[in-house]
C-alpha atoms as a PDB file:
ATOM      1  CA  UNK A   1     -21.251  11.710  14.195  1.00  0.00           C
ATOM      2  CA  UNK A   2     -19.170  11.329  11.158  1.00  0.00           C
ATOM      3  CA  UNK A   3     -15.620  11.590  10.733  1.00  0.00           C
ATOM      4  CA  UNK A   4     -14.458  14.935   9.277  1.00  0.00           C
ATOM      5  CA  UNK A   5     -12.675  13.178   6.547  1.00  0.00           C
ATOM      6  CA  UNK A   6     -15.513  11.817   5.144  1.00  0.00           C
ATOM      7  CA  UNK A   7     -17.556  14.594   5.524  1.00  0.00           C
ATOM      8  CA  UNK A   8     -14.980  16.486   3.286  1.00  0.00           C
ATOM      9  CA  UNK A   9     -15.235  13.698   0.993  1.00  0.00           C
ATOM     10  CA  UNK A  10     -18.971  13.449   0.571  1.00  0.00           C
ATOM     11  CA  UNK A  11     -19.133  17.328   0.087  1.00  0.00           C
ATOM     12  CA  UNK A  12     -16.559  17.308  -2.376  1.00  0.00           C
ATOM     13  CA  UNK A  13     -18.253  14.391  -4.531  1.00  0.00           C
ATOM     14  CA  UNK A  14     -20.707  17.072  -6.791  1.00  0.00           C
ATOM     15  CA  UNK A  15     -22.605  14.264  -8.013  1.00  0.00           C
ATOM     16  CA  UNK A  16     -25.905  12.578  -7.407  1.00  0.00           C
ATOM     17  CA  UNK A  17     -26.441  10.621  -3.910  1.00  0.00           C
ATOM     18  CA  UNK A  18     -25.697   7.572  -6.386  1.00  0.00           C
ATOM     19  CA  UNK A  19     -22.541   8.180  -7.121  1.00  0.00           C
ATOM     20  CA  UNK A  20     -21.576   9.315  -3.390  1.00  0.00           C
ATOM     21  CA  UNK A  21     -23.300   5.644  -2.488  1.00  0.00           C
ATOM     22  CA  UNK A  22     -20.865   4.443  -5.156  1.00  0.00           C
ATOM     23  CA  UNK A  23     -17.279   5.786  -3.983  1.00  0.00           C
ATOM     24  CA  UNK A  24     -18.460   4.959  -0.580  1.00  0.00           C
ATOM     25  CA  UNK A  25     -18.879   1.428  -1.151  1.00  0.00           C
ATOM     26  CA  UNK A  26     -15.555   1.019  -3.114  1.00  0.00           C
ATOM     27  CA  UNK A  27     -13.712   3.107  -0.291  1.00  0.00           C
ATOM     28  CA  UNK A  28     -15.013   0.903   2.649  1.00  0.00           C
ATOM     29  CA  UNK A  29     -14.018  -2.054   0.330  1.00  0.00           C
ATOM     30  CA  UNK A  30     -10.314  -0.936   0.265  1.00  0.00           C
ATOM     31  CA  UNK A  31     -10.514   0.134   3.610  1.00  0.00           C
ATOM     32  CA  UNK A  32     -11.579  -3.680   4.593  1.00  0.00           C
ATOM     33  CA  UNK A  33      -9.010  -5.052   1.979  1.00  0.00           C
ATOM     34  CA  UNK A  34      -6.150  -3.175   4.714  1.00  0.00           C
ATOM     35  CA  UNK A  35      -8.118  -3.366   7.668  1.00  0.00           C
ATOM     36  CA  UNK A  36      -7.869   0.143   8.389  1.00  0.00           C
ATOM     37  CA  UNK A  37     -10.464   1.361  11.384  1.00  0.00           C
ATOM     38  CA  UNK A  38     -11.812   4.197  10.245  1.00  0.00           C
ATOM     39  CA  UNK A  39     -11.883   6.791   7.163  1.00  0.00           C
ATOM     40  CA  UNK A  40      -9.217   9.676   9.533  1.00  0.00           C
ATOM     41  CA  UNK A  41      -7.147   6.484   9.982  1.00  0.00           C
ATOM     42  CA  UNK A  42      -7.074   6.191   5.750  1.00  0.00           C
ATOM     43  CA  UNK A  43      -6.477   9.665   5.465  1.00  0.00           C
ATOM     44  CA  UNK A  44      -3.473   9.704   7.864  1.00  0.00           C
ATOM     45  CA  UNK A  45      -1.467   7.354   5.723  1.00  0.00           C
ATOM     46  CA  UNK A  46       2.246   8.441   4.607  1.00  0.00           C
ATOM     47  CA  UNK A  47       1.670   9.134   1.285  1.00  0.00           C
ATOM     48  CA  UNK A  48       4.629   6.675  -0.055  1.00  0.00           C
ATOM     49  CA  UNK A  49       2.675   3.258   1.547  1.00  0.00           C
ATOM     50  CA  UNK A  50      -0.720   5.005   0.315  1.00  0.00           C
ATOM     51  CA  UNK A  51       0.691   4.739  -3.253  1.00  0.00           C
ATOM     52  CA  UNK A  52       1.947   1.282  -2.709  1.00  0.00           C
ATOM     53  CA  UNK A  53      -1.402   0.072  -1.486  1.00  0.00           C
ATOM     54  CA  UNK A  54      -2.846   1.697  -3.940  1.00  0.00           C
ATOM     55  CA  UNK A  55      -0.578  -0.243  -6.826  1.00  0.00           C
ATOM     56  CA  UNK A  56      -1.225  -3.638  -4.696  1.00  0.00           C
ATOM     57  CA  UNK A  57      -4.807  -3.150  -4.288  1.00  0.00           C
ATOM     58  CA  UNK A  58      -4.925  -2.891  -7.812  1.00  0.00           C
ATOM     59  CA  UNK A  59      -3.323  -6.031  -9.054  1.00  0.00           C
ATOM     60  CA  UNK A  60      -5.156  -7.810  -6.693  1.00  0.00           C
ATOM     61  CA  UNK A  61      -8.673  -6.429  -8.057  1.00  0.00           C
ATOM     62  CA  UNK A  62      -7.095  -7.818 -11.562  1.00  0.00           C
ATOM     63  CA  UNK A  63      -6.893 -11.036 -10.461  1.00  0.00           C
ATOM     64  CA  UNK A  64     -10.395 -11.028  -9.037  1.00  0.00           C
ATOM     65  CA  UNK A  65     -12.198  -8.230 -12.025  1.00  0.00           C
ATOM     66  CA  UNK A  66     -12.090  -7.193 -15.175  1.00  0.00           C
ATOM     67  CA  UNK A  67     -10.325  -4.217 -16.177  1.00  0.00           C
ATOM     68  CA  UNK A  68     -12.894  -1.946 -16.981  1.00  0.00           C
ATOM     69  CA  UNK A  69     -14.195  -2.619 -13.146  1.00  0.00           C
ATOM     70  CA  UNK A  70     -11.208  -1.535 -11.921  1.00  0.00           C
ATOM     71  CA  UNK A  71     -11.416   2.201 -12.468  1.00  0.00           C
ATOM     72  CA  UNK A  72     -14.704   2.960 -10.654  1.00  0.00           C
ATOM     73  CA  UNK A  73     -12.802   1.744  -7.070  1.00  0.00           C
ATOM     74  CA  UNK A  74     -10.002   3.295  -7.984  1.00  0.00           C
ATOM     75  CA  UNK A  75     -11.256   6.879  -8.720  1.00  0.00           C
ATOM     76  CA  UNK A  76     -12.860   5.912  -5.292  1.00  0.00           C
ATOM     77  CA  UNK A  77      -9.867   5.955  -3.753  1.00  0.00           C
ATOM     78  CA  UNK A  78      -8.543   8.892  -5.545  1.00  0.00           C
ATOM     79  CA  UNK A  79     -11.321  11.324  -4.825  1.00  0.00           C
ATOM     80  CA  UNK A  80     -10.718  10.623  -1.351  1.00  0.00           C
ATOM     81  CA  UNK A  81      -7.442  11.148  -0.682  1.00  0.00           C
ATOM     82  CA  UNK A  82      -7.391  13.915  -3.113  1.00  0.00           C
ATOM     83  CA  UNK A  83      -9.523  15.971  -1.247  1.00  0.00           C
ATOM     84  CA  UNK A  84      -8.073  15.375   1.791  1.00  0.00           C
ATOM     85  CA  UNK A  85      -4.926  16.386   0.827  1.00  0.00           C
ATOM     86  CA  UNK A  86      -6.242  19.289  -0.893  1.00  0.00           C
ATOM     87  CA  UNK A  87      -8.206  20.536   1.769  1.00  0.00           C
ATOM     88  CA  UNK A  88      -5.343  20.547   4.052  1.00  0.00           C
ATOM     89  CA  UNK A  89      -3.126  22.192   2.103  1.00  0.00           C
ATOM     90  CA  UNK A  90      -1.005  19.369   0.893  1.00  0.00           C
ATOM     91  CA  UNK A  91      -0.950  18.741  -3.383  1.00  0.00           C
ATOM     92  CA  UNK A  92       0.593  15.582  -2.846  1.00  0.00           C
ATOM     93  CA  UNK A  93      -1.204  12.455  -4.787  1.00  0.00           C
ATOM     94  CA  UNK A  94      -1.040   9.068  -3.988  1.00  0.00           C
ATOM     95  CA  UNK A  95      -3.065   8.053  -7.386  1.00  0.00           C
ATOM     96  CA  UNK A  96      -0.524   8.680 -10.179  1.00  0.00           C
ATOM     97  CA  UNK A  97      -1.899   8.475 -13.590  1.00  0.00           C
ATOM     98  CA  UNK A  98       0.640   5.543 -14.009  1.00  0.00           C
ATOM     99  CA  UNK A  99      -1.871   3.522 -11.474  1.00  0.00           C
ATOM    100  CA  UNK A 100      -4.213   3.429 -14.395  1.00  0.00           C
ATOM    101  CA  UNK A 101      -1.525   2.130 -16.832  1.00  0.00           C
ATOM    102  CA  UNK A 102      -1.256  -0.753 -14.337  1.00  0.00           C
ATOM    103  CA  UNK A 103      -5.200  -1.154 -15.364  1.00  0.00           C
ATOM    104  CA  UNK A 104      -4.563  -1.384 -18.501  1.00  0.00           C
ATOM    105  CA  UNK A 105      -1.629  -4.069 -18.773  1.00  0.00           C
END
């Protein structure tokens, strides 16, 4: 059985199975880059050290990809928590637009 955060997140993604194969992928790669156990345990992080990992995640996929690679994980990342937050009430974001300026520099 699958955890009800990504079951929210799946739902939520009103794409083709593609892209949901896509932002899954990019989501289990962050979620190996932190070692985090499972997708409720993502989804359970304060959202101050979500937007720091988020930032640090980044810079390290800099080092390692080009730029324009950079915003397919981290819309990823975004959709996720986004929706979780949203669908539990909470408008909080951990991906600032100013994430993507760090993209760009």
């Amino acid at each position: 059985m699958q955890q009800r955060s990504v079951l929210l997140f799946e739902n939520s993604i009103k794409s083709d199975a593609t892209k949901k194969k896509t932002y899954l992928y990019h989501l289990n790669n962050f979620q190996k880059f932190y070692q985090i156990k499972d997708y409720d345990s993502l989804a359970g992080i304060e959202v101050g050290k979500m937007q720091i990992m988020v930032e640090d995640y980044v810079m390290h996929l800099k080092k390692v990809n080009s730029p324009n690679y950079i915003r397919l994980p981290l819309a990823a990342i975004k959709a996720f928590w986004n929706n979780w937050n949203k669908t539990h009430g909470n408008n909080m974001k951990c991906v600032h637009e100013y994430v993507f300026e760090i993209v760009k520099s």
